[in-house]
Protein backbone atom coordinates (compact mmCIF):
# COMPACT_ATOMS: atom_id res chain seq x y z
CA UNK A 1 10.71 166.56 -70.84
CA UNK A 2 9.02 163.06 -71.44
CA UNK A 3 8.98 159.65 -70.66
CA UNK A 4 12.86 159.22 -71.77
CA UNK A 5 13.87 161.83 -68.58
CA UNK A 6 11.84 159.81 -66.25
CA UNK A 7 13.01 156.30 -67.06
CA UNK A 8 16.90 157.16 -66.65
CA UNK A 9 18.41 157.17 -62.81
CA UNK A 10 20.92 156.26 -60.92
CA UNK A 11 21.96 154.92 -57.52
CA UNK A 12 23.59 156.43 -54.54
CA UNK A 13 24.38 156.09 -50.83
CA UNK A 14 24.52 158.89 -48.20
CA UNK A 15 25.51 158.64 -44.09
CA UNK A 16 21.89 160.56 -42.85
CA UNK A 17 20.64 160.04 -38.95
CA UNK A 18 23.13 157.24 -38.23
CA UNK A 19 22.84 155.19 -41.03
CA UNK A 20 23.98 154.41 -44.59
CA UNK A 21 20.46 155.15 -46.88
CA UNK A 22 20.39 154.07 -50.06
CA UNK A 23 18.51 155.79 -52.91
CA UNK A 24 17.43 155.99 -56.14
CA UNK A 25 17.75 159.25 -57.83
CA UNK A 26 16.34 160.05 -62.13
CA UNK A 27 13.92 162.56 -63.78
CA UNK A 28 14.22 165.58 -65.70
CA UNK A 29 15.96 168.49 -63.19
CA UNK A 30 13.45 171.58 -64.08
CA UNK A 31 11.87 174.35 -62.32
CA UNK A 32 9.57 171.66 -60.12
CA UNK A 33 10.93 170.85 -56.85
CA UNK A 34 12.63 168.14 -56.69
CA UNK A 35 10.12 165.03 -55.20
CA UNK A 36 11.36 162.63 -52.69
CA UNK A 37 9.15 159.72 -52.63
CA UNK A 38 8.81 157.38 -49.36
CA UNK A 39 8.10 153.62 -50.00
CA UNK A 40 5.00 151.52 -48.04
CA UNK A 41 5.10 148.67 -46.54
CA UNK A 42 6.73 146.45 -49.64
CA UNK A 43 10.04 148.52 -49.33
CA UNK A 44 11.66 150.14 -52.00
CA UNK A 45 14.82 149.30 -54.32
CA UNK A 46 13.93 149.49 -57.62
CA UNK A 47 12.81 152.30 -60.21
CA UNK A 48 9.27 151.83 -60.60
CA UNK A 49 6.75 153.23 -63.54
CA UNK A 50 5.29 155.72 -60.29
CA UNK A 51 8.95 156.62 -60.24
CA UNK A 52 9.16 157.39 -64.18
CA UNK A 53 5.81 158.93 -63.75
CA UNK A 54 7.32 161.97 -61.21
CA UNK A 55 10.41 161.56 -63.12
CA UNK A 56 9.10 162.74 -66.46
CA UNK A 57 8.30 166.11 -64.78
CA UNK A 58 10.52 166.31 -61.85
CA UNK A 59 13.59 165.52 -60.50
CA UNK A 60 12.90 162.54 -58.61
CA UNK A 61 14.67 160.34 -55.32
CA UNK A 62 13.31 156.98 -54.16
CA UNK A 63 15.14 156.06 -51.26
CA UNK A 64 14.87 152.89 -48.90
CA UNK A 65 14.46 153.58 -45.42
CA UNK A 66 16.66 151.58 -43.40
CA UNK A 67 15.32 148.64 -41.65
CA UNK A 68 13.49 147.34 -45.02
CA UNK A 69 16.48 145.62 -46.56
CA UNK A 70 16.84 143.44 -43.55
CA UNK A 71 13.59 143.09 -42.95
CA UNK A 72 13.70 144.35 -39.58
CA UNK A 73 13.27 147.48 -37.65
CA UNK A 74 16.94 148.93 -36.78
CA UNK A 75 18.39 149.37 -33.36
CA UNK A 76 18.33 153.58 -32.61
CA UNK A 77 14.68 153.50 -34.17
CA UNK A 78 11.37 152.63 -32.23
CA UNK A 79 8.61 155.23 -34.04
CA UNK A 80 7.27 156.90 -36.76
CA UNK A 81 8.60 160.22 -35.82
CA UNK A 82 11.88 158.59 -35.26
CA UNK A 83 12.17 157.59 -39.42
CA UNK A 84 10.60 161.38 -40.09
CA UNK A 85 13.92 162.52 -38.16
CA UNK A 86 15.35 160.11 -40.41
CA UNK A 87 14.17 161.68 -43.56
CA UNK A 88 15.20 165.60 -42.69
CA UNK A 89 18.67 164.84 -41.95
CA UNK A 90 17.99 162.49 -45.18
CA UNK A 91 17.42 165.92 -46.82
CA UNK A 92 19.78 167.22 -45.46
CA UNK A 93 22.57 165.05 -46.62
CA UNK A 94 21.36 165.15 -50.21
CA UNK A 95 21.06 169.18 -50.07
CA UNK A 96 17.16 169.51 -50.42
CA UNK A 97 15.68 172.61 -48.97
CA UNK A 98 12.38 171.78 -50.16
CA UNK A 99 10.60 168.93 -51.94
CA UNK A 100 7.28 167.88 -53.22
CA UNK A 101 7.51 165.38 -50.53
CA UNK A 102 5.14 162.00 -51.12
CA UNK A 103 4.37 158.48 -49.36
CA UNK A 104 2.87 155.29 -49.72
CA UNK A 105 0.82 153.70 -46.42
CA UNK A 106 3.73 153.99 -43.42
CA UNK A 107 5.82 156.22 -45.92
CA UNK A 108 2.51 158.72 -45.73
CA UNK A 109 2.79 158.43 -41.98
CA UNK A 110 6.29 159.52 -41.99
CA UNK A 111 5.50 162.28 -44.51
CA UNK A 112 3.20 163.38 -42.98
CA UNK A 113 5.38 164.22 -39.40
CA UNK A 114 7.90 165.61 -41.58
CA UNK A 115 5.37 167.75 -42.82
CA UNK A 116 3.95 168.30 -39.56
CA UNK A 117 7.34 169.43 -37.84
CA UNK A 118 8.62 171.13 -40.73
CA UNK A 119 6.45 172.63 -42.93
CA UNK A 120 9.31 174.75 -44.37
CA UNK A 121 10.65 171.71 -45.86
CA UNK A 122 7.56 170.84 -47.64
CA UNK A 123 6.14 172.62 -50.74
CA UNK A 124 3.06 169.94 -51.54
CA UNK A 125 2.69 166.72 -50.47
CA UNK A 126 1.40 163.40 -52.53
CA UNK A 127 -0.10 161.10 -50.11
CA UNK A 128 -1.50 157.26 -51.30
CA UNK A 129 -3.89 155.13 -48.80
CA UNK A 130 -1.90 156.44 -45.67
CA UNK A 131 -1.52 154.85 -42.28
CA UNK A 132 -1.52 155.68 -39.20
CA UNK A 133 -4.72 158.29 -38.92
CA UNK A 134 -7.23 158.06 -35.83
CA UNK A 135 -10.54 157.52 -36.74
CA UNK A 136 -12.86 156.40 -34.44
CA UNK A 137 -15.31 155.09 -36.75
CA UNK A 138 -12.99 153.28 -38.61
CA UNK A 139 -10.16 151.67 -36.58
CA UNK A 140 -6.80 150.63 -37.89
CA UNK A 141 -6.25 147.01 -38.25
CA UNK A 142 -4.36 144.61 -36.21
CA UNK A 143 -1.42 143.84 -38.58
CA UNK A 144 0.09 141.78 -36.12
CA UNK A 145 -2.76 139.63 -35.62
CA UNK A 146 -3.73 139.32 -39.75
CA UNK A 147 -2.35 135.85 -41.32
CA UNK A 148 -1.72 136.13 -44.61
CA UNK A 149 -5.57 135.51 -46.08
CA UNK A 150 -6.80 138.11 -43.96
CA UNK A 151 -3.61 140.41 -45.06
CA UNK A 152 -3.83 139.64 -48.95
CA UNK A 153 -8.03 140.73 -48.63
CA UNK A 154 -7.31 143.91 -47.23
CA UNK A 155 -4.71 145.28 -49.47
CA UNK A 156 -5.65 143.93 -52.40
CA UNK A 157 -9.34 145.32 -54.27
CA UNK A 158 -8.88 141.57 -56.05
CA UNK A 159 -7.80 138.33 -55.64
CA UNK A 160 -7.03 135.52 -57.69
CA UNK A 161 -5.50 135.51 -61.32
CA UNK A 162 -4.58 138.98 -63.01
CA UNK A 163 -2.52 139.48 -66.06
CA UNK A 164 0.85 140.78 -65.08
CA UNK A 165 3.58 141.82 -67.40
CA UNK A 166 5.51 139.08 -68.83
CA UNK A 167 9.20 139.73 -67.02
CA UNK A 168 10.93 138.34 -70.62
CA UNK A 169 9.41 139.47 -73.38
CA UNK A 170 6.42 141.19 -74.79
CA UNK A 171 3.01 140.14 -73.50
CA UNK A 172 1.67 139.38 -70.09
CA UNK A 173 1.32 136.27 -68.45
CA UNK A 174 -1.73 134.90 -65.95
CA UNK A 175 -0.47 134.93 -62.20
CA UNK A 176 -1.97 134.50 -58.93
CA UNK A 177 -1.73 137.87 -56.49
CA UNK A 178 -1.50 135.57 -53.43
CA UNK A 179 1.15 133.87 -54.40
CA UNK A 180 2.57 137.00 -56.70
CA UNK A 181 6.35 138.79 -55.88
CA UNK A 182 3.71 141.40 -54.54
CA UNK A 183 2.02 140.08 -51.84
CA UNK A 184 5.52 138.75 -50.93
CA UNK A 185 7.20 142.23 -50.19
CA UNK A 186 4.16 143.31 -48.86
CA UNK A 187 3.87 139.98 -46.47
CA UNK A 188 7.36 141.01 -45.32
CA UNK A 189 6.99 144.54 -44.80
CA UNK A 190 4.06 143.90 -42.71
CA UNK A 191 6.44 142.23 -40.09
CA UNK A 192 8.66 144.78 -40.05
CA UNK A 193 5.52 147.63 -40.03
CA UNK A 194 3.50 145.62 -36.86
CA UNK A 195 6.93 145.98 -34.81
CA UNK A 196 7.24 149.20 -35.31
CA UNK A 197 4.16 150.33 -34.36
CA UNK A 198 3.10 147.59 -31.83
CA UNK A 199 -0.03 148.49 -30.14
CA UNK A 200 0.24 152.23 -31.44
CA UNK A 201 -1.65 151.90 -34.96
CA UNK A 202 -2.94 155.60 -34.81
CA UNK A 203 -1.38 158.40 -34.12
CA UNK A 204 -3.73 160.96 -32.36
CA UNK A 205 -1.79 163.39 -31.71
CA UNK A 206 -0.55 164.02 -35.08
CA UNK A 207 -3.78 163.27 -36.44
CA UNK A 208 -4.70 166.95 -34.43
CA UNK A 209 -2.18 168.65 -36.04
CA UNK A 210 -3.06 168.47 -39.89
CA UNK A 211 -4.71 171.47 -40.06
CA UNK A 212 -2.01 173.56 -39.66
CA UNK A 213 -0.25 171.72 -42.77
CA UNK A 214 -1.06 174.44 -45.82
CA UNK A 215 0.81 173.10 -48.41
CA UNK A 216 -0.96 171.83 -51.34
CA UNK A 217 -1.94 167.99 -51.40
CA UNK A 218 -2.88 165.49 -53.30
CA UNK A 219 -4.39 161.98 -52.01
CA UNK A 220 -4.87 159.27 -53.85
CA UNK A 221 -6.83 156.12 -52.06
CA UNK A 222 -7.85 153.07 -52.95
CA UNK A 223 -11.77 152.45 -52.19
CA UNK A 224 -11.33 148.89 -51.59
CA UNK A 225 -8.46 149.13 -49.17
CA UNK A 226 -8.69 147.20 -45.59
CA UNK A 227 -5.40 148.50 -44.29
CA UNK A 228 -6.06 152.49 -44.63
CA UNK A 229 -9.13 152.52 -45.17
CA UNK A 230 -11.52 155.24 -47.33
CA UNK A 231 -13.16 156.80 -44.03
CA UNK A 232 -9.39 157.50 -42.82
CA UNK A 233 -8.76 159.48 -46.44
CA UNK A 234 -11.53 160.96 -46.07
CA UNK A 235 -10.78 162.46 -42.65
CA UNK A 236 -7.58 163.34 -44.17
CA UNK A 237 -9.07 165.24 -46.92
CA UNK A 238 -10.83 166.85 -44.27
CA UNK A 239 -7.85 167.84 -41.92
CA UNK A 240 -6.15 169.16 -44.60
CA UNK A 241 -7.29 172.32 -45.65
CA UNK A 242 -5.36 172.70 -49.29
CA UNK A 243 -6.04 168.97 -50.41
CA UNK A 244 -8.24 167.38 -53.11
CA UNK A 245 -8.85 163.63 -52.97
CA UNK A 246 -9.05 160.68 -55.41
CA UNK A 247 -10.79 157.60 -54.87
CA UNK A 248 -9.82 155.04 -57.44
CA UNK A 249 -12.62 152.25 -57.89
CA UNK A 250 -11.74 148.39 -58.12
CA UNK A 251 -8.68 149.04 -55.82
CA UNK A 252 -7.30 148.19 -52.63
CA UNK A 253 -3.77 149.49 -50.17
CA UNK A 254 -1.91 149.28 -53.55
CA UNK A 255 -3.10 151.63 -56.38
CA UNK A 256 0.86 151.96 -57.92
CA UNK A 257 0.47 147.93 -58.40
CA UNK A 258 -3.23 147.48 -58.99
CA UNK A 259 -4.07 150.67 -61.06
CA UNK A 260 -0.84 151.53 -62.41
CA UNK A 261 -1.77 154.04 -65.30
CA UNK A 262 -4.41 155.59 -63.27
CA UNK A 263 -2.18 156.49 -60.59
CA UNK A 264 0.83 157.11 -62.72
CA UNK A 265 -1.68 159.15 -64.42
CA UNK A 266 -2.77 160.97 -61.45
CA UNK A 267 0.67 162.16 -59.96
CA UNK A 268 1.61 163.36 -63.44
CA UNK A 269 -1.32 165.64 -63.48
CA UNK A 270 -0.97 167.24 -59.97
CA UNK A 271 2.66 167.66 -60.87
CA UNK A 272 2.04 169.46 -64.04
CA UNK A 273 -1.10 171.43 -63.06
CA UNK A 274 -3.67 169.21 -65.03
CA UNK A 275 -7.64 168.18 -64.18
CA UNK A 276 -8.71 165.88 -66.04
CA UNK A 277 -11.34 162.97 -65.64
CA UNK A 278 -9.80 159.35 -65.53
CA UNK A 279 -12.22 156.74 -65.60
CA UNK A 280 -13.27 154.51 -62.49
CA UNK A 281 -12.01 157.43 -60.34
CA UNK A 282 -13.95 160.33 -57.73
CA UNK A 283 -12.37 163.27 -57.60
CA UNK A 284 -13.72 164.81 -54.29
């Protein structure tokens, strides 16, 4: 199994909860469980290098929850725990019994009440700079209320010009992350993300119920993040009482995008069984 398994996939549609769900579906199919990976915010739709990343060791699905193609929340869904229903009869329809299931900011939310109301389901989770945690010390921000300078500093550990890959050819090319493809799914997600959860940015209640989640965990977090931010993964790492945490320096809501081969990096390793140190990252 290598990087060749990982970067090969193909696409599919399935009926699950009342809706046509798209997905993306590559990997190498080995003894792993399989992993189902739930976008953030910026929506899903293409096979990322994350996606390779789980893919060169497991069997791997991306799919894109409905709503996020339209850029609006569907009619028949008004929570979080209305997409995790979503996701089991998503499961369901693709014949999973159990996954290494993992999520991105709302897509940790939602994998997170799957794995709440049915642990059976879920044989380890990979959680990344998750929303929707109660922490008193640290409260949620007001996505609704953020314009888009206040939104671009709190997801992104850096503004300003980066090198990005050049889309054509070989090399990379300067561009500007507030004006970057990025920040534009990301802009538009948020939208759809602030309706859903109007004035219901936490979710207490579920927030009480992590420690009965025992399967294994990984969480990865941006230190720099303003949406979910470190004190939440920390209370997270907390809750959860088979988890080990990863802090990634220089980074904000968006390690997949900001610190690519440390977090591609990172999954591979839990996947596979591996510790080893990365730079600019606390394990804790």
């Amino acid at each position: 199994m290598g990087a060749a398994d990982g970067s090969i996939f193909t696409r599919h549609t399935v009926s699950a909860g009342g809706f046509d769900v798209s997905y993306l579906k590559g990997g190498a199919d080995g003894e792993l469980d399989p992993v189902f990976y739930l976008h953030g915010m910026g929506g899903a739709g293409k096979w990322e290098a994350f996606h390779m990343a789980l893919g060169t060791t497991a069997l791997t699905y991306a799919p894109q929850l409905p709503g996020w193609r339209e850029g609006q929340v569907p009619e028949g869904i008004s929570s979080v725990e209305d997409y995790a229903r979503v996701v089991v009869d998503l499961l369901d329809a693709i014949e999973l019994d159990r996954v290494t299931l993992a999520g991105h900011s709302i897509g940790g939310w939602i994998a997170l009440q799957v794995a709440v109301q049915h642990p059976e389901r879920v044989s380890s989770l990979i959680l990344s700079d998750v929303m929707g945690l109660d922490v008193a010390s640290a409260p949620a921000p007001d996505l609704e209320a953020m314009d888009e300078d206040a939104f671009a500093t709190a997801v992104f550990g850096k503004l300003g010009m980066i090198a990005t890959a050049q889309a054509y050819g070989f090399g990379a090319e300067w561009e500007n992350v507030r004006k970057g493809p990025e920040f534009e799914r990301q802009w538009k997600g948020r939208s759809l993300v602030a309706d859903l959860i109007k004035d219901r940015p936490t979710d207490p209640e579920l927030t009480s119920r992590l420690p009965g989640i025992t399967a294994g965990a990984l969480l990865v977090w941006g230190r720099l993040d303003g949406i979910a931010p470190l004190a939440h993964g920390e209370a997270l790492r907390a809750a959860l009482p088979n988890s080990r945490m990863d802090v990634i320096d220089h980074c904000g809501h968006l390690p997949m995008a900001e610190k690519p081969e440390t977090f591609n990096r990172l999954l591979r390793d839990f996947l596979v069984g591996v510790e080893e140190d990365i730079p600019d990252v606390a394990r804790v």
